[in-house]
C-alpha atoms as a PDB file:
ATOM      1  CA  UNK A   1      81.828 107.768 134.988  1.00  0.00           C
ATOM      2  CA  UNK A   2      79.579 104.693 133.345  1.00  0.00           C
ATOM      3  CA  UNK A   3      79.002 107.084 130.426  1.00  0.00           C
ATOM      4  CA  UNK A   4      82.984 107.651 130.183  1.00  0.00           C
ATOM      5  CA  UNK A   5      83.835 103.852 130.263  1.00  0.00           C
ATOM      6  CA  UNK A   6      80.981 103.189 127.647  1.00  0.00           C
ATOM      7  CA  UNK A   7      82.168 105.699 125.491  1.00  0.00           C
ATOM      8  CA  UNK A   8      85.579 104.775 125.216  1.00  0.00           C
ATOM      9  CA  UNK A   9      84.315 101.386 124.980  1.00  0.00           C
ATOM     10  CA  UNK A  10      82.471 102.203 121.587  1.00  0.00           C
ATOM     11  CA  UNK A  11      85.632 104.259 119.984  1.00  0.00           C
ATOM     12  CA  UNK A  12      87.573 100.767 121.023  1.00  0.00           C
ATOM     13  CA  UNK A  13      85.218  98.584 119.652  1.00  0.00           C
ATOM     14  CA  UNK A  14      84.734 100.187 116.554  1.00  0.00           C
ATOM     15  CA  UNK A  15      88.074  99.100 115.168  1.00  0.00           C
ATOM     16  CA  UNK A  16      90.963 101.715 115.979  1.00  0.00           C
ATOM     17  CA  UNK A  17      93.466 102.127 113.583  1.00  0.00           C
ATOM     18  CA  UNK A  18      96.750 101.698 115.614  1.00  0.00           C
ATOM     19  CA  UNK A  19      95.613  98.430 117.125  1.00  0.00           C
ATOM     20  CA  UNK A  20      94.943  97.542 113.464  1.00  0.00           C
ATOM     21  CA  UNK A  21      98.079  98.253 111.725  1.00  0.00           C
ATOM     22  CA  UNK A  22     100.079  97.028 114.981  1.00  0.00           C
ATOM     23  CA  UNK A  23      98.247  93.306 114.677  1.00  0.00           C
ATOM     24  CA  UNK A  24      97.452  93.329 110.913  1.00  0.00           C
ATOM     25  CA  UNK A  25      99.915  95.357 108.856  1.00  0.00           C
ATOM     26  CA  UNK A  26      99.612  93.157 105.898  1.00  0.00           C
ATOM     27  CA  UNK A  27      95.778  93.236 106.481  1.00  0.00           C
ATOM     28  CA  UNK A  28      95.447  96.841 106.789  1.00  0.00           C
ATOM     29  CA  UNK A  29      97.270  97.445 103.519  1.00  0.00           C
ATOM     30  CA  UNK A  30      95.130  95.413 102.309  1.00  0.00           C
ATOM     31  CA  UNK A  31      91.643  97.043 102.893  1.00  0.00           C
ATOM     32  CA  UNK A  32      92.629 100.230 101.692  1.00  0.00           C
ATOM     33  CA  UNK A  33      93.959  98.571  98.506  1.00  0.00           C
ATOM     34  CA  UNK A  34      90.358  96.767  98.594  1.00  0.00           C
ATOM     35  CA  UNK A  35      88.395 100.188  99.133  1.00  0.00           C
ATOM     36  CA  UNK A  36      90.700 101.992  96.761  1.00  0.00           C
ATOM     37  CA  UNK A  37      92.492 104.281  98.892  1.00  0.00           C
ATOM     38  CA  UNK A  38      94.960 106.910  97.436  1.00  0.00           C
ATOM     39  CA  UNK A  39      97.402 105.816  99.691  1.00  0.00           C
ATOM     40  CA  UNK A  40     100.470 104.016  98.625  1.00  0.00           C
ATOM     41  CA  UNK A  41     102.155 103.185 102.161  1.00  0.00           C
ATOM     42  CA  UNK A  42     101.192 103.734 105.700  1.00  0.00           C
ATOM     43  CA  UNK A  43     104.476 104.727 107.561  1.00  0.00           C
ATOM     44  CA  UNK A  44     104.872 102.991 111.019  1.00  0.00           C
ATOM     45  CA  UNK A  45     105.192 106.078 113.088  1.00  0.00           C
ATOM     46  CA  UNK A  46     101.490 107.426 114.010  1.00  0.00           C
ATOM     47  CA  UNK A  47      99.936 104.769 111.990  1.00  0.00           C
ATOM     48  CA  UNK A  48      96.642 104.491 112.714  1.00  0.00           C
ATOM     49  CA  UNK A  49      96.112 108.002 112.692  1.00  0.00           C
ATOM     50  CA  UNK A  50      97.453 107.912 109.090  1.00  0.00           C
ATOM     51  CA  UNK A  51      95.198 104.651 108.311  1.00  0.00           C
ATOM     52  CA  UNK A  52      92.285 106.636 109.155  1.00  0.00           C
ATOM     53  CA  UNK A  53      93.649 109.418 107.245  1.00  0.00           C
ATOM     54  CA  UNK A  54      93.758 106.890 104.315  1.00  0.00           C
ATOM     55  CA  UNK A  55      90.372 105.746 104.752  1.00  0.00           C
ATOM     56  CA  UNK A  56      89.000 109.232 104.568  1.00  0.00           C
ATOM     57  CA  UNK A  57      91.257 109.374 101.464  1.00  0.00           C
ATOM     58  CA  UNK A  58      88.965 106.722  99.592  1.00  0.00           C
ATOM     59  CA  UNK A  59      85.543 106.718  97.663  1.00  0.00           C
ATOM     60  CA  UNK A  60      82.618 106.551 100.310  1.00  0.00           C
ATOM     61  CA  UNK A  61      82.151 103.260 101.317  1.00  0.00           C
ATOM     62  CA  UNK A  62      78.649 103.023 103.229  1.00  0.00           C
ATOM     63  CA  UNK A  63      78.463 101.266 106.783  1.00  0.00           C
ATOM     64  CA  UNK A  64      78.157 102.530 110.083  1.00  0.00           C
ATOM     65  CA  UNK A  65      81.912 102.285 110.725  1.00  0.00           C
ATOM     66  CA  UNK A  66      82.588 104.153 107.448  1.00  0.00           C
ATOM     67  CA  UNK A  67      80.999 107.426 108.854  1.00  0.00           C
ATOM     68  CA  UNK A  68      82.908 110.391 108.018  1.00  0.00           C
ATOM     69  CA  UNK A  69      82.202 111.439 111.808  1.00  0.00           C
ATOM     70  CA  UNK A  70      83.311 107.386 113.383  1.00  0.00           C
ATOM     71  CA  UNK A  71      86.347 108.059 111.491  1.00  0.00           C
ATOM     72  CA  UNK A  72      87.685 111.090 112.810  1.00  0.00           C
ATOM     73  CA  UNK A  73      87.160 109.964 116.325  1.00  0.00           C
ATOM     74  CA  UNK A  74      89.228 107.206 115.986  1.00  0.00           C
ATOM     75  CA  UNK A  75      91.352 109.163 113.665  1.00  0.00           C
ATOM     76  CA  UNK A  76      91.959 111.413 117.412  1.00  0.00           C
ATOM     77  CA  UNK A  77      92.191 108.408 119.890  1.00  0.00           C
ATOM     78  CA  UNK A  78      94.663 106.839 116.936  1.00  0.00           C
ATOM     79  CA  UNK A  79      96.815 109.980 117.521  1.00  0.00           C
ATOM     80  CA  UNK A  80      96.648 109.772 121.029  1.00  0.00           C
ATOM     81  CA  UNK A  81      97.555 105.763 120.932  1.00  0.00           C
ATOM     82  CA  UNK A  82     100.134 106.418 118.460  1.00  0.00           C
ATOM     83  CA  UNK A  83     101.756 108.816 120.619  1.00  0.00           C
ATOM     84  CA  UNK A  84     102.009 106.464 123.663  1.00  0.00           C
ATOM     85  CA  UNK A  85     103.539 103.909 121.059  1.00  0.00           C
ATOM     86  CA  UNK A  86     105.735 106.081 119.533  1.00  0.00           C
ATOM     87  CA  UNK A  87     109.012 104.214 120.658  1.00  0.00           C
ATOM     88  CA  UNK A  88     107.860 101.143 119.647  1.00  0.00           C
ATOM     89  CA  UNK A  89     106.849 101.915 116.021  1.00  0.00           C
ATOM     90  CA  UNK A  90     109.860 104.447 115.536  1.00  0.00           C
ATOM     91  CA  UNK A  91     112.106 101.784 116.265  1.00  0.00           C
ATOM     92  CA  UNK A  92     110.055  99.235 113.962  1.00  0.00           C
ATOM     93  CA  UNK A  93     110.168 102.366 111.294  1.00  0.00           C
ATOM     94  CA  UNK A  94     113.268 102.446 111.153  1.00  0.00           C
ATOM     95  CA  UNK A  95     113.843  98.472 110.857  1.00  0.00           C
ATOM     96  CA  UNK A  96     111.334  97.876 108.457  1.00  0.00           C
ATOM     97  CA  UNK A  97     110.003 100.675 106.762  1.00  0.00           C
ATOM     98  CA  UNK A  98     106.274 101.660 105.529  1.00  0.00           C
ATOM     99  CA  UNK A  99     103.390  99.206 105.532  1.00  0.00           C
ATOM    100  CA  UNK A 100     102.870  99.191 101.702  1.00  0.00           C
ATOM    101  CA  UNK A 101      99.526  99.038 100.541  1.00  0.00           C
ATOM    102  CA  UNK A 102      99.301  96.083  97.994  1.00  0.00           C
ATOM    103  CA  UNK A 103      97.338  96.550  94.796  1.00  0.00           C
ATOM    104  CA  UNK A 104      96.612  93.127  93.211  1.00  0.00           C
ATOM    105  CA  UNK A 105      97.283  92.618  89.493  1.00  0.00           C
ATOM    106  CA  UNK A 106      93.451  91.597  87.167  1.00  0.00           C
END
């Protein structure tokens, strides 16, 4: 049981992407716009699963986090935490849209 609660402990900890696009939109957006993501927009429904997605979708970027393996964990428990919160991000889909990710202007 110990080795359950630290392991779910670690995925949480290591940044999941539907607790970051539910507290940071703008912020998320952002960082794949910084690490030069192919991504355009992140829609609301199931997005942290698609964040990771995005994130995979970029040139290598080289940190523990940025493991191809880290990613698709929380890529799954995303999936899983996007489906609990399904209701809540439908409904603020359909109110505000996608999370766009901005591209600053040189």
């Amino acid at each position: 049981m110990k080795r359950w609660t630290a392991a779910l402990m670690m995925a949480t900890l290591t940044g999941c992407g539907t607790i970051k696009t539910l507290n940071d939109e703008k912020g998320a957006g952002d960082t794949l716009a910084r690490h030069s993501s192919n991504c355009q927009s992140i829609p609301r429904a199931y997005s942290g699963a698609v964040y990771q997605f995005c994130t995979l979708n970029a040139p290598p970027v080289s940190g523990p986090h940025w493991s191809a393996a880290t990613i698709a964990l929380d890529m799954a428990l995303s999936a899983v935490a996007d489906t609990v919160l399904l209701p809540y991000t439908g409904y603020q889909q359909y109110q505000q849209g996608d999370i766009k990710v901005r591209r600053k202007q040189y």
